[in-house]
Protein backbone atom coordinates (compact mmCIF):
# COMPACT_ATOMS: atom_id res chain seq x y z
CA UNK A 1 -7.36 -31.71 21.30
CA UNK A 2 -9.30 -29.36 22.99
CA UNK A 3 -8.76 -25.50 24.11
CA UNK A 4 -8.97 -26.72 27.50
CA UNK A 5 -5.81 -27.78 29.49
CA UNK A 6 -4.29 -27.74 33.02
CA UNK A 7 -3.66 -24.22 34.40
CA UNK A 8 0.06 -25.18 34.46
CA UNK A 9 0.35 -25.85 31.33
CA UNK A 10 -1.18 -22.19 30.46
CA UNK A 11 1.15 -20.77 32.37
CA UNK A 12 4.01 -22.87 30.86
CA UNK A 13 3.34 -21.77 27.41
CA UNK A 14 2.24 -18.29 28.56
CA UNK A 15 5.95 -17.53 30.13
CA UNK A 16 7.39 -19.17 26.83
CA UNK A 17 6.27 -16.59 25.01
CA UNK A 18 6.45 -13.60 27.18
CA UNK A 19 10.46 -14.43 27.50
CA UNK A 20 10.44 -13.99 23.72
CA UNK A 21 9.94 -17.22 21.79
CA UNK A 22 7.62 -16.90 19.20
CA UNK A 23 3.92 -18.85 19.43
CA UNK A 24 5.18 -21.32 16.50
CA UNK A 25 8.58 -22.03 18.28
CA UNK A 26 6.40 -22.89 21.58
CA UNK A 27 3.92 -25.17 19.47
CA UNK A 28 6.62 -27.46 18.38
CA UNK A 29 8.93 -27.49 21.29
CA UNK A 30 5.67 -28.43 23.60
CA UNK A 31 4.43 -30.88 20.63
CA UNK A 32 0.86 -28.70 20.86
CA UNK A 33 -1.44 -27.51 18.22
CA UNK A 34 -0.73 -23.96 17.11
CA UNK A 35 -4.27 -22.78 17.39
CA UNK A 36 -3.95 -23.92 21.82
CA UNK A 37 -0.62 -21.67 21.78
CA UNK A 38 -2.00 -19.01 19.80
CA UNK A 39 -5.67 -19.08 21.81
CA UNK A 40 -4.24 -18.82 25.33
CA UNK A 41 -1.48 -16.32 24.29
CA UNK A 42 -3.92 -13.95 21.74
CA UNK A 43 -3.36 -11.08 24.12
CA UNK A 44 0.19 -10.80 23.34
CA UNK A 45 1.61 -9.43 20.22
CA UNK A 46 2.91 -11.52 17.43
CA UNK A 47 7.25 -11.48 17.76
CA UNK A 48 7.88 -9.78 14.31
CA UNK A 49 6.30 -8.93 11.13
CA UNK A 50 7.92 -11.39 8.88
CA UNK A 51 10.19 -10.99 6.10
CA UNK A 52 11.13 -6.74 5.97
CA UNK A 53 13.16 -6.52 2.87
CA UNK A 54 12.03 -5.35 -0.70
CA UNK A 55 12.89 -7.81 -3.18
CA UNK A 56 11.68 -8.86 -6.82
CA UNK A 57 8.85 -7.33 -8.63
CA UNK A 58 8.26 -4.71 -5.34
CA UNK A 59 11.96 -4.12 -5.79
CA UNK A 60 11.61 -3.39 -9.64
CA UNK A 61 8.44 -1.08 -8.81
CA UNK A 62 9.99 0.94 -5.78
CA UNK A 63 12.76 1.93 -9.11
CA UNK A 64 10.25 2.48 -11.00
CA UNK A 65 8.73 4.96 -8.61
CA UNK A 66 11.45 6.85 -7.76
CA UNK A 67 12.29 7.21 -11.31
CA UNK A 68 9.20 8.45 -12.42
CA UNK A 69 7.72 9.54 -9.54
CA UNK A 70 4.55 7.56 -10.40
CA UNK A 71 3.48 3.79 -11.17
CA UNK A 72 0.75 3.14 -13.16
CA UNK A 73 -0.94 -0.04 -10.94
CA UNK A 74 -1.86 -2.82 -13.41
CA UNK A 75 -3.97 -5.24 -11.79
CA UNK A 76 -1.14 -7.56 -10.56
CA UNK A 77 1.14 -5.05 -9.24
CA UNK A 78 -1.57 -3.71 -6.48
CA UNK A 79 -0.25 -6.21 -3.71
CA UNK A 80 3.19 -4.64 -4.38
CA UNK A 81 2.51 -1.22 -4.10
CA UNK A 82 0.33 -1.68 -1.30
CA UNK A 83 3.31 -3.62 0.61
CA UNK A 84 5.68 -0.31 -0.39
CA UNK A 85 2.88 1.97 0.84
CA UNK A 86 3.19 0.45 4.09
CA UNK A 87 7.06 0.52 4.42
CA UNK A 88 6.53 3.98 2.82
CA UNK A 89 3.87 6.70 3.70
CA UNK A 90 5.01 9.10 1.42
CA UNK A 91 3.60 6.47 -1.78
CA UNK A 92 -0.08 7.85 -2.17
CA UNK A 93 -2.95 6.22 -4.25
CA UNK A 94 -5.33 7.68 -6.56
CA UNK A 95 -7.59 5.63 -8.51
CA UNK A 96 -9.63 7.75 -11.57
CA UNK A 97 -11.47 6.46 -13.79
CA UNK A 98 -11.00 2.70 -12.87
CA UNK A 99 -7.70 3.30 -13.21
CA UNK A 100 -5.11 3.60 -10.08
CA UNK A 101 -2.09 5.22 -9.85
CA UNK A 102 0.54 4.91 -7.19
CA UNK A 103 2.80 8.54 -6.28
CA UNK A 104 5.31 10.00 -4.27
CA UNK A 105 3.04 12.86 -2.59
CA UNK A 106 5.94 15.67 -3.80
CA UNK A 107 5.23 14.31 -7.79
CA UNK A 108 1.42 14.11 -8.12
CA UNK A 109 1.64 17.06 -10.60
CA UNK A 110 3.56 14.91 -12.99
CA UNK A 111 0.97 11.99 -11.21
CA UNK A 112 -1.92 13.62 -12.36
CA UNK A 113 -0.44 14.01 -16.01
CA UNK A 114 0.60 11.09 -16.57
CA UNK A 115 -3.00 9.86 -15.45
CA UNK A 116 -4.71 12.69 -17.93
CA UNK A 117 -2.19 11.52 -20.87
CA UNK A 118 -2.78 7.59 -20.36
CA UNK A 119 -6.69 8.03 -20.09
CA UNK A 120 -8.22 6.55 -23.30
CA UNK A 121 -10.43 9.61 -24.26
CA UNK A 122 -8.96 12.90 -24.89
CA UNK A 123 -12.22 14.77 -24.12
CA UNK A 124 -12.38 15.61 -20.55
CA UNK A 125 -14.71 18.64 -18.93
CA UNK A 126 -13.60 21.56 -16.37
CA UNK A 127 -15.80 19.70 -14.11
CA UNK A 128 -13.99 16.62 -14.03
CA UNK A 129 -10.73 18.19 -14.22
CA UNK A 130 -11.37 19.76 -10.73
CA UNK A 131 -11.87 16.87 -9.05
CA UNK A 132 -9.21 15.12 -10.85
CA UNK A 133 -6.66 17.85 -9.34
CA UNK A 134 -8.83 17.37 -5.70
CA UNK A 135 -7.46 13.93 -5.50
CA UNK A 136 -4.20 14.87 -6.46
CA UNK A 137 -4.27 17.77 -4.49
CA UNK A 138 -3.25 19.85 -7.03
CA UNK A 139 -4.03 23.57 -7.98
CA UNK A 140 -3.90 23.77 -11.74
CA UNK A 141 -3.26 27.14 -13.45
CA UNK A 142 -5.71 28.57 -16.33
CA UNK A 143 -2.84 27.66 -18.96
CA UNK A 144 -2.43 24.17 -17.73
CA UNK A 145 -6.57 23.61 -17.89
CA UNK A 146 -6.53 24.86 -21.30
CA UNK A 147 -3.90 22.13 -21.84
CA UNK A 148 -5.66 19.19 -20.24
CA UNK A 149 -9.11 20.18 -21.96
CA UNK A 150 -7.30 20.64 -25.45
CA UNK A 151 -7.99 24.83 -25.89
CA UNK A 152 -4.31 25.36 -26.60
CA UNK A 153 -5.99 29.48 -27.90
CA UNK A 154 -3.95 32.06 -27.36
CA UNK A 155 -4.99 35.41 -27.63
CA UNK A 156 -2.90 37.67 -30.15
């Protein structure tokens, strides 16, 4: 069938949706194809976003999170944390060192240390360590750099 049909019809399908039936619902009470009802009605919004509530492994994560305060994103748990990121703007990314980790913006100094311990090699330089803490927005004190770096010197 093509995108072309009677002006009636148009309007038919056009008031179907405005009153608040969604573009599927139309579809199958008219016995059109979806892709007619959703051409000649694009310039309306869809009527909802779906399914809203947290459940399984996003469930498990968003525990996780507020637990720790950070998630460490393994490569199957990205769609997750993305989908909490958008129910939740306070969740902030950082991805170092091809690794990503998922925060609550008020933890990312216990973010950016649990990123520092996990990383693989203990060596890191002052350089790095700056922009490390510019991701995480984080101000680091002398002590703390010595830390991360591994000078643990103290002067007697």
């Amino acid at each position: 069938m093509s995108k072309h049909i009677s002006p009636e019809l148009r309007r038919e399908i056009r008031k179907q949706v405005r009153n608040g039936k969604s573009k599927y619902r139309v579809a199958k009470e008219m016995k059109l194809p979806q892709k007619i009802v959703y051409y000649h009605t694009k310039d309306y919004p869809s009527r909802g976003p779906g399914r809203t509530e947290i459940r399984g492994k996003t469930l498990e994560l968003l525990k996780e999170l507020l637990e720790n305060g950070h998630v460490h994103c393994r490569h199957r748990c990205s769609p997750n944390l993305h989908t909490l990121q958008k129910h939740f703007p306070a969740i902030k990314r950082a991805q170092i060192y091809h690794k990503s980790i998922y925060y609550l913006e008020d933890k990312n100094s216990e973010a950016i240390r649990a990123l520092l311990d996990a990383k693989r090699s203990k060596v890191i330089n002052y350089q790095d360590l700056a922009n490390i803490s510019k991701v995480f927005d984080v101000s680091l004190s002398k002590r703390e750099k010595k830390e991360f770096i591994g000078k643990k010197r103290t002067k007697n």
